[in-house]
PDB file of N, CA and C in Angstrom:
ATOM      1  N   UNK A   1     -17.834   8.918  35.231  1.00  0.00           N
ATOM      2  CA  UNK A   1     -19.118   9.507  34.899  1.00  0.00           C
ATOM      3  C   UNK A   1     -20.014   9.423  36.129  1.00  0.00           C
ATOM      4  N   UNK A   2     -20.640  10.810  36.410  1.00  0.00           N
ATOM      5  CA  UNK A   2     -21.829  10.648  37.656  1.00  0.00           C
ATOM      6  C   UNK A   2     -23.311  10.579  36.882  1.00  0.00           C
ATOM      7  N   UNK A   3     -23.740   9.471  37.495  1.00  0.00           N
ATOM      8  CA  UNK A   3     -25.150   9.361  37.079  1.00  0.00           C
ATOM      9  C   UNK A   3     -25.985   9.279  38.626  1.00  0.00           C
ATOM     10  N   UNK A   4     -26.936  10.170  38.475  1.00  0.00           N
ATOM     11  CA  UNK A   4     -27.794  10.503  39.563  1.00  0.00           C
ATOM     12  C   UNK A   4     -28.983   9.745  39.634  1.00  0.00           C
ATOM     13  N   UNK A   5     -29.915   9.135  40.273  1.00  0.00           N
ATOM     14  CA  UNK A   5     -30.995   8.721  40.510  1.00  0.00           C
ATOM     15  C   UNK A   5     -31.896   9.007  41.673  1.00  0.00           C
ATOM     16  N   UNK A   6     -33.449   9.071  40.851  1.00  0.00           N
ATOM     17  CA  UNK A   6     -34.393   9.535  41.608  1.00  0.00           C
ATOM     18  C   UNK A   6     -34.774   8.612  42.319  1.00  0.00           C
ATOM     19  N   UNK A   7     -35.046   8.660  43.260  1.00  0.00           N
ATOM     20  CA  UNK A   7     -36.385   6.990  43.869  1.00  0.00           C
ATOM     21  C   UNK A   7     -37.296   7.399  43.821  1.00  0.00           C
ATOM     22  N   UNK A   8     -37.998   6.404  43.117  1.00  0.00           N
ATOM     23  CA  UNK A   8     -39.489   6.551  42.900  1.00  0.00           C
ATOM     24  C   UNK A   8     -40.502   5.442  42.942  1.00  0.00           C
ATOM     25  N   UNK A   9     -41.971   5.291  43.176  1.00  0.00           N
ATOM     26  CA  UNK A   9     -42.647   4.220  43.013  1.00  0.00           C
ATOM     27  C   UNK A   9     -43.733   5.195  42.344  1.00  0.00           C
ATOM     28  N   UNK A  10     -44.559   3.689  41.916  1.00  0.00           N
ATOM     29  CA  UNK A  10     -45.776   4.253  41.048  1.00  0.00           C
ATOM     30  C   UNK A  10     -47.129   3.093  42.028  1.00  0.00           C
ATOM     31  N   UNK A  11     -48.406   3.993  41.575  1.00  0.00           N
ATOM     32  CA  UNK A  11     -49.366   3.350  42.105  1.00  0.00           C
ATOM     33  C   UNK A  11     -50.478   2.717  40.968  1.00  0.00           C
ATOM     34  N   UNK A  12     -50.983   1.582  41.065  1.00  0.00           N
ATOM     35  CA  UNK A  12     -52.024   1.634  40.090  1.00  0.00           C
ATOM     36  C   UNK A  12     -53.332   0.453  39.892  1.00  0.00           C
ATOM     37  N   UNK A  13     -54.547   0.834  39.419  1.00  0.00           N
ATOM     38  CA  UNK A  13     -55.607   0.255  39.701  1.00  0.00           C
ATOM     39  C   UNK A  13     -55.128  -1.408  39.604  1.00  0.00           C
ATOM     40  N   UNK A  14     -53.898  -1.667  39.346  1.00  0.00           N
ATOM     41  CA  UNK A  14     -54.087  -3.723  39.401  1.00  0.00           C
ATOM     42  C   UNK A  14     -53.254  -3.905  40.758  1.00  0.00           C
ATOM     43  N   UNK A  15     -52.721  -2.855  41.108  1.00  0.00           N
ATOM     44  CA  UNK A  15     -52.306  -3.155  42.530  1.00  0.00           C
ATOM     45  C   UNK A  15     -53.127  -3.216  43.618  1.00  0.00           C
ATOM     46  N   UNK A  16     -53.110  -5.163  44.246  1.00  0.00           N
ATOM     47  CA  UNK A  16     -53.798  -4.678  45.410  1.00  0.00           C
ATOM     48  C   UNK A  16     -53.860  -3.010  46.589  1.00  0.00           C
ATOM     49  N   UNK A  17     -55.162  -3.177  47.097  1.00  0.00           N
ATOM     50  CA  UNK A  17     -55.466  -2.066  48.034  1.00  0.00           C
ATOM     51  C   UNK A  17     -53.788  -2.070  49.219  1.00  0.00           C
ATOM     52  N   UNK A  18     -53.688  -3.412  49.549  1.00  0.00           N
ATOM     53  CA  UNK A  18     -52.837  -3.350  50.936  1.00  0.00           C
ATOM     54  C   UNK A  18     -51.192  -2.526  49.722  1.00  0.00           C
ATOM     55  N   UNK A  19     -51.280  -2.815  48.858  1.00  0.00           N
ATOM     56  CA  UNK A  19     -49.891  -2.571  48.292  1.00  0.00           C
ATOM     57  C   UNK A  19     -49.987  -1.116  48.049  1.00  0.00           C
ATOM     58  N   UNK A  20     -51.048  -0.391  47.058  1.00  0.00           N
ATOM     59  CA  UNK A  20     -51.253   1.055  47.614  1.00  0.00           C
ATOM     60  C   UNK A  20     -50.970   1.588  48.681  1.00  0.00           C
ATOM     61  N   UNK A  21     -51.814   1.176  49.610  1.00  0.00           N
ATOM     62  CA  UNK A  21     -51.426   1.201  51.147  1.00  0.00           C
ATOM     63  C   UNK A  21     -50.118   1.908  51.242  1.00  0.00           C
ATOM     64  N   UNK A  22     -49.045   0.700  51.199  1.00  0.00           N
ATOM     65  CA  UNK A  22     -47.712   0.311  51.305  1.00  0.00           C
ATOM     66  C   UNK A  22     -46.964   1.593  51.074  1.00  0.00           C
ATOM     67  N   UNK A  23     -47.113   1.753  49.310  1.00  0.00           N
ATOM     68  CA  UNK A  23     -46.252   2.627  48.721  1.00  0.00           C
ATOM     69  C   UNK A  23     -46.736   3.937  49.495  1.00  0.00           C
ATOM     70  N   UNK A  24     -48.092   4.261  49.512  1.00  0.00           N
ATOM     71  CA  UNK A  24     -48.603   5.945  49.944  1.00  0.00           C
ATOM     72  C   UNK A  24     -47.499   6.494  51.437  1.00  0.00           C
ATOM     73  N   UNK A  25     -47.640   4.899  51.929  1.00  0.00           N
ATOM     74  CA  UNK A  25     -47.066   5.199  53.456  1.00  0.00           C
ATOM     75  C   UNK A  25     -45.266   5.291  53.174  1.00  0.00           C
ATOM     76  N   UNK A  26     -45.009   4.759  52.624  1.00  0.00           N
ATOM     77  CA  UNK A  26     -43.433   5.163  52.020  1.00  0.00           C
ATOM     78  C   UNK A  26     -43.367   6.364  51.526  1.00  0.00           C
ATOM     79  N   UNK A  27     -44.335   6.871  50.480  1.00  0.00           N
ATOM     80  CA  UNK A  27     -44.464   8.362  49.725  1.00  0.00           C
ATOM     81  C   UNK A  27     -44.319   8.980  51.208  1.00  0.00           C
ATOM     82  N   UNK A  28     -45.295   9.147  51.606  1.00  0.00           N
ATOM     83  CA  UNK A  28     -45.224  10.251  53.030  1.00  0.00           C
ATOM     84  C   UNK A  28     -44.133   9.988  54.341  1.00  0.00           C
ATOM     85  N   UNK A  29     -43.295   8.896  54.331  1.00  0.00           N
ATOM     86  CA  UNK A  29     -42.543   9.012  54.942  1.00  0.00           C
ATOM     87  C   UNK A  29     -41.166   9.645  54.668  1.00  0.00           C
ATOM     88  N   UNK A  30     -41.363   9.890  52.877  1.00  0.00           N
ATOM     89  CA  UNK A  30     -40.024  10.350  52.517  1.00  0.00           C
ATOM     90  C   UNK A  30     -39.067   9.307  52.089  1.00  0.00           C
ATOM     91  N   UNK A  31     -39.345   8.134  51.719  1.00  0.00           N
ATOM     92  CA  UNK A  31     -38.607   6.942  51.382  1.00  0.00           C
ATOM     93  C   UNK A  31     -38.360   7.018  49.796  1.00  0.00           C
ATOM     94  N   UNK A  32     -39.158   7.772  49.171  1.00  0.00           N
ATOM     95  CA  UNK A  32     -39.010   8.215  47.609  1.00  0.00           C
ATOM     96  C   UNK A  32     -39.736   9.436  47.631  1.00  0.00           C
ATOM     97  N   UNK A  33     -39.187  10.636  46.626  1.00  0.00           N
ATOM     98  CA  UNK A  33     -39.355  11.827  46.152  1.00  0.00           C
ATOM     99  C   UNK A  33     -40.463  11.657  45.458  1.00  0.00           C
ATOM    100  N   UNK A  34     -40.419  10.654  44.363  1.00  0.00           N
ATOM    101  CA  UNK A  34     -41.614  10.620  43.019  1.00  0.00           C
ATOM    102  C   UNK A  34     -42.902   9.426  43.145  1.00  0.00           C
ATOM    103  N   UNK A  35     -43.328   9.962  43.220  1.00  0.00           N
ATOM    104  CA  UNK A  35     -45.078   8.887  42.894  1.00  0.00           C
ATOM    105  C   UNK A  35     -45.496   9.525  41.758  1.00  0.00           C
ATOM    106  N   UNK A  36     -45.405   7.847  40.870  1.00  0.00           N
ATOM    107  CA  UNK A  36     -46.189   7.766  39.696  1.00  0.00           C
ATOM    108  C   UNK A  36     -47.560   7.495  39.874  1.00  0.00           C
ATOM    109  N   UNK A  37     -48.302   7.932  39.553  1.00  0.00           N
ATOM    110  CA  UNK A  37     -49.904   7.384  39.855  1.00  0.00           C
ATOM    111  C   UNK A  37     -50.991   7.339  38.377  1.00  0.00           C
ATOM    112  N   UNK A  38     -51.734   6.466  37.922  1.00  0.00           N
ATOM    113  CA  UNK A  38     -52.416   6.097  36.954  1.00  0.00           C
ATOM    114  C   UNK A  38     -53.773   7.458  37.445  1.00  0.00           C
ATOM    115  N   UNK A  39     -54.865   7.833  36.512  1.00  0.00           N
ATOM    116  CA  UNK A  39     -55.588   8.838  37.220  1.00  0.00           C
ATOM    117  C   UNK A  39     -56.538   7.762  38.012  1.00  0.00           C
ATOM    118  N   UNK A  40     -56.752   6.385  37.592  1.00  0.00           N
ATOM    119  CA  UNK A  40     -57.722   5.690  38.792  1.00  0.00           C
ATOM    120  C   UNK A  40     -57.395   5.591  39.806  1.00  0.00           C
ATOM    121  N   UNK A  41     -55.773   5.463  40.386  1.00  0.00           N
ATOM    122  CA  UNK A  41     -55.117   5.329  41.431  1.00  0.00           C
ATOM    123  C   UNK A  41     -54.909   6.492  42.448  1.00  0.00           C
ATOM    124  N   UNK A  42     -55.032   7.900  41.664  1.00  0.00           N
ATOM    125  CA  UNK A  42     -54.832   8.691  42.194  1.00  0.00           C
ATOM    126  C   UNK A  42     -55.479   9.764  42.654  1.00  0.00           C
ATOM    127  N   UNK A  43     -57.129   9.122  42.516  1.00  0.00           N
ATOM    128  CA  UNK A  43     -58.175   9.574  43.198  1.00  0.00           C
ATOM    129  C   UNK A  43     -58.013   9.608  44.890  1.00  0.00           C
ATOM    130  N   UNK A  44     -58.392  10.784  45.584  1.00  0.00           N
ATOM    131  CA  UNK A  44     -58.458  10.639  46.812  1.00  0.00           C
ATOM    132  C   UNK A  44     -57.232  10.261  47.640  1.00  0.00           C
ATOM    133  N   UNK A  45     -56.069  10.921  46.876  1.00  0.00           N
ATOM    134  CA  UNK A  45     -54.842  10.759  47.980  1.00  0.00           C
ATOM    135  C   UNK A  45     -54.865  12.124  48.057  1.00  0.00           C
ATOM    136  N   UNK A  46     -54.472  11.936  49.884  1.00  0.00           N
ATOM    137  CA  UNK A  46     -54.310  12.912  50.379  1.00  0.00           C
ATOM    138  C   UNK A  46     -53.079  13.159  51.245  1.00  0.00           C
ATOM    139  N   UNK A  47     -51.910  13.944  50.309  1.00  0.00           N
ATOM    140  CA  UNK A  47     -50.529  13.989  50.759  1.00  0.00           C
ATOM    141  C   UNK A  47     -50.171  15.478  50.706  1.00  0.00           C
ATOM    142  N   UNK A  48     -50.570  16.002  52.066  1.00  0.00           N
ATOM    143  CA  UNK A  48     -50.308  17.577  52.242  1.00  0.00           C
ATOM    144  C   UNK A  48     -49.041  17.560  52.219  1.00  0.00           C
ATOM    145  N   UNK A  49     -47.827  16.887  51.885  1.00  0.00           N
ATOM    146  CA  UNK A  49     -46.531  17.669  51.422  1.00  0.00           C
ATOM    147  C   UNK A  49     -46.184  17.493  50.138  1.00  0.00           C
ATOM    148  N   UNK A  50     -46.824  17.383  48.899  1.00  0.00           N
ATOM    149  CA  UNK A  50     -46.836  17.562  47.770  1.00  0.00           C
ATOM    150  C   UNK A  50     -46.517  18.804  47.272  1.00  0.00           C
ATOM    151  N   UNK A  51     -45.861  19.670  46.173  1.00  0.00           N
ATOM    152  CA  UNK A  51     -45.749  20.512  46.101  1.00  0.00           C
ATOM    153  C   UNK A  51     -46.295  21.017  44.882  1.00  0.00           C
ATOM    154  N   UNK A  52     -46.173  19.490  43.998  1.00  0.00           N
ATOM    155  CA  UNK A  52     -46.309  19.623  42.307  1.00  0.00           C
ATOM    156  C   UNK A  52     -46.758  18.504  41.803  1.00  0.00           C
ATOM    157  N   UNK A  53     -48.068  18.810  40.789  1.00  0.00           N
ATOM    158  CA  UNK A  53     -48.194  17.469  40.379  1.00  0.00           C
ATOM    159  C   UNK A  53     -48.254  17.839  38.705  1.00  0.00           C
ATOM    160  N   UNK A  54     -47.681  16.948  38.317  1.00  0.00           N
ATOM    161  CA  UNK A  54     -47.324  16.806  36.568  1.00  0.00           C
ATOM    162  C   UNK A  54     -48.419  16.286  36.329  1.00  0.00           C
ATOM    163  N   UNK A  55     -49.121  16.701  35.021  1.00  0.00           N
ATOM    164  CA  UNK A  55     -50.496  15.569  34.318  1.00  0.00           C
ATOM    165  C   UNK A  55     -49.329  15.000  33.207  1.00  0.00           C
ATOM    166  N   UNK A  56     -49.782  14.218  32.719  1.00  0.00           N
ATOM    167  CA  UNK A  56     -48.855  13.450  31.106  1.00  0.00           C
ATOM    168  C   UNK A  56     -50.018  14.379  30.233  1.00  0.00           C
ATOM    169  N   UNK A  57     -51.085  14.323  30.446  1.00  0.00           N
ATOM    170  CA  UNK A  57     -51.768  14.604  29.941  1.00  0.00           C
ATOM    171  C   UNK A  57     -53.255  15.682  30.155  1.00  0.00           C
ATOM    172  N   UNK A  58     -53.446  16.488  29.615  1.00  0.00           N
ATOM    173  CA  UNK A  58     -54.697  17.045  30.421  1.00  0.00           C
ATOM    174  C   UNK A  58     -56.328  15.646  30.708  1.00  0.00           C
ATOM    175  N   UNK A  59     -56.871  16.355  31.706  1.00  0.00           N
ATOM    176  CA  UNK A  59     -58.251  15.722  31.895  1.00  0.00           C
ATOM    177  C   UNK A  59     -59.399  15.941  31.258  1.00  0.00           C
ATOM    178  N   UNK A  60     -60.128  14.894  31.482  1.00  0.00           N
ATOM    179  CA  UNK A  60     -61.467  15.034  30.311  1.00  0.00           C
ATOM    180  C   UNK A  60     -62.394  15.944  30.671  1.00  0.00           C
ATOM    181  N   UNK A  61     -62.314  16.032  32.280  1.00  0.00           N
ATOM    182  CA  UNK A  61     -63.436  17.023  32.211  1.00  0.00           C
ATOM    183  C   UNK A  61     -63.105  17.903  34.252  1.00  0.00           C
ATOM    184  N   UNK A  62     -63.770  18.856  34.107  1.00  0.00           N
ATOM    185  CA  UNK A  62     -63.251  19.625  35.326  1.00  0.00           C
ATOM    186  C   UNK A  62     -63.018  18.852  36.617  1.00  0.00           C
ATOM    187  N   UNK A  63     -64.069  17.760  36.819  1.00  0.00           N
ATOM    188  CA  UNK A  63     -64.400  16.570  37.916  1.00  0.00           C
ATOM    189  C   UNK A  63     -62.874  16.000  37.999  1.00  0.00           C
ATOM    190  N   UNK A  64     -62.304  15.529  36.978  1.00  0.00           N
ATOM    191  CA  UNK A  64     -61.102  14.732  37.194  1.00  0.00           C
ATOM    192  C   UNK A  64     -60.218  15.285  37.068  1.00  0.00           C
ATOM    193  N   UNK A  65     -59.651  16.567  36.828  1.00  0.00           N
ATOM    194  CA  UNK A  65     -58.749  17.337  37.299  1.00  0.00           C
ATOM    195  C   UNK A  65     -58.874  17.481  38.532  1.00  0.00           C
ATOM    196  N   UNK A  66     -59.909  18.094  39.119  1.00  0.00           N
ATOM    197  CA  UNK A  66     -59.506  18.260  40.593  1.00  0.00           C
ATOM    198  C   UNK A  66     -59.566  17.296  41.509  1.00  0.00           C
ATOM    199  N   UNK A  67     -59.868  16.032  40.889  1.00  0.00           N
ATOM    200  CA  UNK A  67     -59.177  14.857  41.794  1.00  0.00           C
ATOM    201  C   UNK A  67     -57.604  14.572  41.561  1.00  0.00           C
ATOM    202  N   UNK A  68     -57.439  15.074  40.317  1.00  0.00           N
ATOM    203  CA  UNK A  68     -56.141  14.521  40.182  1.00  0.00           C
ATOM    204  C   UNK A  68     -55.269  15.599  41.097  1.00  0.00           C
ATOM    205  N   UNK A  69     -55.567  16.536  40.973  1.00  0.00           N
ATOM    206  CA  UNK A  69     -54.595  18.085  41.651  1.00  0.00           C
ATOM    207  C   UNK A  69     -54.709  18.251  42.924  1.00  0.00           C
ATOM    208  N   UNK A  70     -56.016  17.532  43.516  1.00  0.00           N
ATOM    209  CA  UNK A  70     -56.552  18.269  44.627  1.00  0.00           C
ATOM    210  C   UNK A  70     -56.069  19.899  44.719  1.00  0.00           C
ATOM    211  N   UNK A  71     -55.204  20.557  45.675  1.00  0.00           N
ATOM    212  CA  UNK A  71     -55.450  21.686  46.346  1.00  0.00           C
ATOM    213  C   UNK A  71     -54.177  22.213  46.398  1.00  0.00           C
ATOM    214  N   UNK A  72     -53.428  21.068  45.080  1.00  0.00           N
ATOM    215  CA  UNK A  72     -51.975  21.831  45.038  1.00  0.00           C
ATOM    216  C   UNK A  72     -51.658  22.352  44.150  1.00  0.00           C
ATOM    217  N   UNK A  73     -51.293  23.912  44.212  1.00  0.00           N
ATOM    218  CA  UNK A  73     -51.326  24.857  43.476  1.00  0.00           C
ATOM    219  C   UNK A  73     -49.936  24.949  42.402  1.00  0.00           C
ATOM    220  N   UNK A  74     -48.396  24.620  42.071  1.00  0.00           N
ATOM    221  CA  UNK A  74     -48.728  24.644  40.815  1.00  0.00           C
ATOM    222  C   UNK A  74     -48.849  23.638  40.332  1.00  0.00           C
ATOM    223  N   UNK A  75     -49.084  23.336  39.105  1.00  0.00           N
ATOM    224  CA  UNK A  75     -49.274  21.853  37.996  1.00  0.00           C
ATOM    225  C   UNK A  75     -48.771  22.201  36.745  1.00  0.00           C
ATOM    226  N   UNK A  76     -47.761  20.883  35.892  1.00  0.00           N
ATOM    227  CA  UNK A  76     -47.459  21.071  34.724  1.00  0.00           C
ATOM    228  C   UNK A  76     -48.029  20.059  33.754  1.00  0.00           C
ATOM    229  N   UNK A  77     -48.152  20.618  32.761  1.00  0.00           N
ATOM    230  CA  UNK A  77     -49.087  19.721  31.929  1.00  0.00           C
ATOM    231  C   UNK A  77     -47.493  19.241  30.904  1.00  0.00           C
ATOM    232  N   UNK A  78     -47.738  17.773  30.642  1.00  0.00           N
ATOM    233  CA  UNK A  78     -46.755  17.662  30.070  1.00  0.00           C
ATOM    234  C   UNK A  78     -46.988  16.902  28.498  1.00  0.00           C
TER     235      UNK A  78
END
């Protein structure tokens, strides 16, 4: 049997700042495909090779969508 795996990390408001840090700089080096991010965590990243960002859920109000999306055009709501 082939079983495939993604690498992934997640980011989130109880993680120290330096450990954010850490993972963002792994995200952009290409060390994992997937970042999980909480919406407090995922204010104000800025990773121009993103292509897609999944919500779990929609946002409460227009302000926090477009922190969550920034400027990447498509998004799936899940």
């Amino acid at each position: 049997m082939f079983h495939s795996f993604l690498a992934a990390a997640a980011i989130h408001g109880d993680l120290l700042q330096g450990e954010r840090d850490r993972v963002i700089k792994e995200f952009k080096k290409g060390t994992f495909k997937v970042l999980v991010a909480t919406d407090v965590a995922s204010r104000g990243l800025d990773i121009t090779s993103v292509k897609t960002v999944v919500n779990f859920e929609a946002a409460r109000d227009i302000d926090s969508h477009v922190h969550r999306i920034g400027t990447v055009p498509p998004f799936l709501f899940c």
